[in-house]
Protein backbone atom coordinates (compact mmCIF):
# COMPACT_ATOMS: atom_id res chain seq x y z
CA UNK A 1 0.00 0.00 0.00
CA UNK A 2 1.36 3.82 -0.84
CA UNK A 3 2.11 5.85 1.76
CA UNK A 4 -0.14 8.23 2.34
CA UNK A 5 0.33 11.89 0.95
CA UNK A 6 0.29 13.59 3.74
CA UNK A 7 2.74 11.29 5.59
CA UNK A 8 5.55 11.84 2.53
CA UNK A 9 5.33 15.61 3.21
CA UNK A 10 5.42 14.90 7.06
CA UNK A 11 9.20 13.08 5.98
CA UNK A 12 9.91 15.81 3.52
CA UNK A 13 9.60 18.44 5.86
CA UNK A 14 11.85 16.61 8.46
CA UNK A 15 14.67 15.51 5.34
CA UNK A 16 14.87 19.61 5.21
CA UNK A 17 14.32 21.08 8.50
CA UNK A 18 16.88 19.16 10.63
CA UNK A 19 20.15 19.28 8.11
CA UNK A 20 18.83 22.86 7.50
CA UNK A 21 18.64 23.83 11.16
CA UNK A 22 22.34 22.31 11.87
CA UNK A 23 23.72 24.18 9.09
CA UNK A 24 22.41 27.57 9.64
CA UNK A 25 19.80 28.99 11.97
CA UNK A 26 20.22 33.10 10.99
CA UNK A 27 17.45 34.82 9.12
CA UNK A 28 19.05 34.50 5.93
CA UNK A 29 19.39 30.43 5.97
CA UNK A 30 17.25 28.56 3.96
CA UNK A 31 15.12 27.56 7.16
CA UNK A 32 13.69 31.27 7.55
CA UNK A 33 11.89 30.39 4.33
CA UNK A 34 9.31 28.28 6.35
CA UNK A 35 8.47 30.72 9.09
CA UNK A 36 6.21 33.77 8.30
CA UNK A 37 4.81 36.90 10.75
CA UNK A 38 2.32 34.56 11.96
CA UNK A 39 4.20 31.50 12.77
CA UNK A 40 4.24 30.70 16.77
CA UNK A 41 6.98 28.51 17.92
CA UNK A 42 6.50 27.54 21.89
CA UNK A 43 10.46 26.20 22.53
CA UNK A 44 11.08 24.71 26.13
CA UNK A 45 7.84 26.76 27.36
CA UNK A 46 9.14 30.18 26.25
CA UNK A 47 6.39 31.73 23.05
CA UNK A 48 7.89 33.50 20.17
CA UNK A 49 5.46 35.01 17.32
CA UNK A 50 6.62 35.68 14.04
CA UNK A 51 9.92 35.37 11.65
CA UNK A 52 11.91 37.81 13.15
CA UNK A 53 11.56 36.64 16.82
CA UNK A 54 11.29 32.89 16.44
CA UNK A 55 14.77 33.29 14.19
CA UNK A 56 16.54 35.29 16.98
CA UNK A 57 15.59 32.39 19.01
CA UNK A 58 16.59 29.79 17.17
CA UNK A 59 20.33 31.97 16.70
CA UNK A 60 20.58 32.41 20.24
CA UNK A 61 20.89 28.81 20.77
CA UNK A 62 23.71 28.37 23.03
CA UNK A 63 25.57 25.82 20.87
CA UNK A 64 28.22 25.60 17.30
CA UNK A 65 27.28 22.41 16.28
CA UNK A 66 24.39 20.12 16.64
CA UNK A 67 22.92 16.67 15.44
CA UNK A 68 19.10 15.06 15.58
CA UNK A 69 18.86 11.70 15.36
CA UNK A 70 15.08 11.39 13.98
CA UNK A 71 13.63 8.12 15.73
CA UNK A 72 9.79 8.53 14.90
CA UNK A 73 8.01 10.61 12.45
CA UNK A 74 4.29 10.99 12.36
CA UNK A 75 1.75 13.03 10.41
CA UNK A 76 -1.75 13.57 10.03
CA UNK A 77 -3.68 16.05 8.12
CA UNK A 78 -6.22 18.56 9.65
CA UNK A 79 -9.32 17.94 8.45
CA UNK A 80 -11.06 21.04 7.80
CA UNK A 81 -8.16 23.25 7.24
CA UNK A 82 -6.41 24.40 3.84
CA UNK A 83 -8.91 22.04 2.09
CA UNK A 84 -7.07 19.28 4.14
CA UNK A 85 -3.63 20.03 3.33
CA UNK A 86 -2.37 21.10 6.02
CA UNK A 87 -0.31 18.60 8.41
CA UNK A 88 0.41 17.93 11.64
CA UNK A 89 3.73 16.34 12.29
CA UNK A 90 5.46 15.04 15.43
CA UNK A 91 8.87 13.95 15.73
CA UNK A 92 10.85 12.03 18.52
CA UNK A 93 14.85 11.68 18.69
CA UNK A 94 17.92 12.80 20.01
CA UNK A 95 19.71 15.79 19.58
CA UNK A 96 23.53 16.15 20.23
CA UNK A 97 24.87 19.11 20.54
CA UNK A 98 28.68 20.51 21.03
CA UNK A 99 30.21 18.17 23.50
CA UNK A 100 26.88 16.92 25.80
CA UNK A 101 25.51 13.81 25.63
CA UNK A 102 22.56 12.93 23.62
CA UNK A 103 19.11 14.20 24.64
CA UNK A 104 15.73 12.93 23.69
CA UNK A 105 13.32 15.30 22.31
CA UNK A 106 9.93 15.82 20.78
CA UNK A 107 8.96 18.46 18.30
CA UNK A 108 5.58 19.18 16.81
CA UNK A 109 5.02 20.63 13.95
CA UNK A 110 1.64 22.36 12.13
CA UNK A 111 2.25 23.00 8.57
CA UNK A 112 0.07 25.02 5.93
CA UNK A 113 0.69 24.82 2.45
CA UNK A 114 2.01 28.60 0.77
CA UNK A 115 3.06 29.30 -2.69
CA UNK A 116 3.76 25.53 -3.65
CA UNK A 117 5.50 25.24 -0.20
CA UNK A 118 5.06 24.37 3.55
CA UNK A 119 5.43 27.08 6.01
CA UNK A 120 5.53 26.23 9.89
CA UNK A 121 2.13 27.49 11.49
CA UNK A 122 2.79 26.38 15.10
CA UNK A 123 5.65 24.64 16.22
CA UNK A 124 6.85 23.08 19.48
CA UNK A 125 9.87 21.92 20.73
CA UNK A 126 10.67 20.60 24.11
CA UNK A 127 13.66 18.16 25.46
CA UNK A 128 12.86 14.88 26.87
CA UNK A 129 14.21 15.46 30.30
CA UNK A 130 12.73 14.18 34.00
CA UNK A 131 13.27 15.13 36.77
């Protein structure tokens, strides 16, 4: 059976986002193409609204280098919005980063289709860690 449409895009999405992220995070990388004024991320409980804020973010990051490890991938479309093309896509791993060890993390994803593209809607990121 083919995999469904909306589950290719989910794995799409995730083939660019994470080799883009850990190659350049500044708002002139390839990965500010995805986030518009309306985009909300929500990373580690702190909210950021729109390009400009959620890339400042994502260049703050206190770290050179960094690696995911994707270990799950789903999707789903969202019935009822973009004429059900729009996708919701979660994502466990690991993410290395400098010298630390690994850490597990999960990271949501809404997408919305723009222009013949995805653009992040929503997005949520938040390490794995108990306490």
């Amino acid at each position: 059976m083919a995999e469904p449409e909306f589950m290719q895009m989910g794995k799409a999405f995730v083939g660019f986002y994470y080799p883009e992220f850990s190659k350049d995070r500044s708002a002139t990388s390839a990965l500010a193409a995805v986030y518009t004024e309306q985009s909300c991320l929500t990373f580690e409980g702190a909210q950021f609204q729109g390009k400009a804020p959620i890339l400042e973010k994502l260049a703050s990051l206190p770290f050179t280098k960094v690696c995911h490890q994707v270990t799950t991938i789903d999707a789903q479309p969202i019935i009822g919005v973009d004429d059900n093309k729009a996708v919701v896509v979660m994502v466990t791993g690991q993410l290395k980063t400098d010298d630390d060890p690994p850490h597990s993390f999960h990271h949501s994803f809404m997408l919305r289709p723009a222009g013949g593209a995805f653009v992040i809607s929503n997005e949520v990121f938040r390490l794995a860690l108990h306490n």
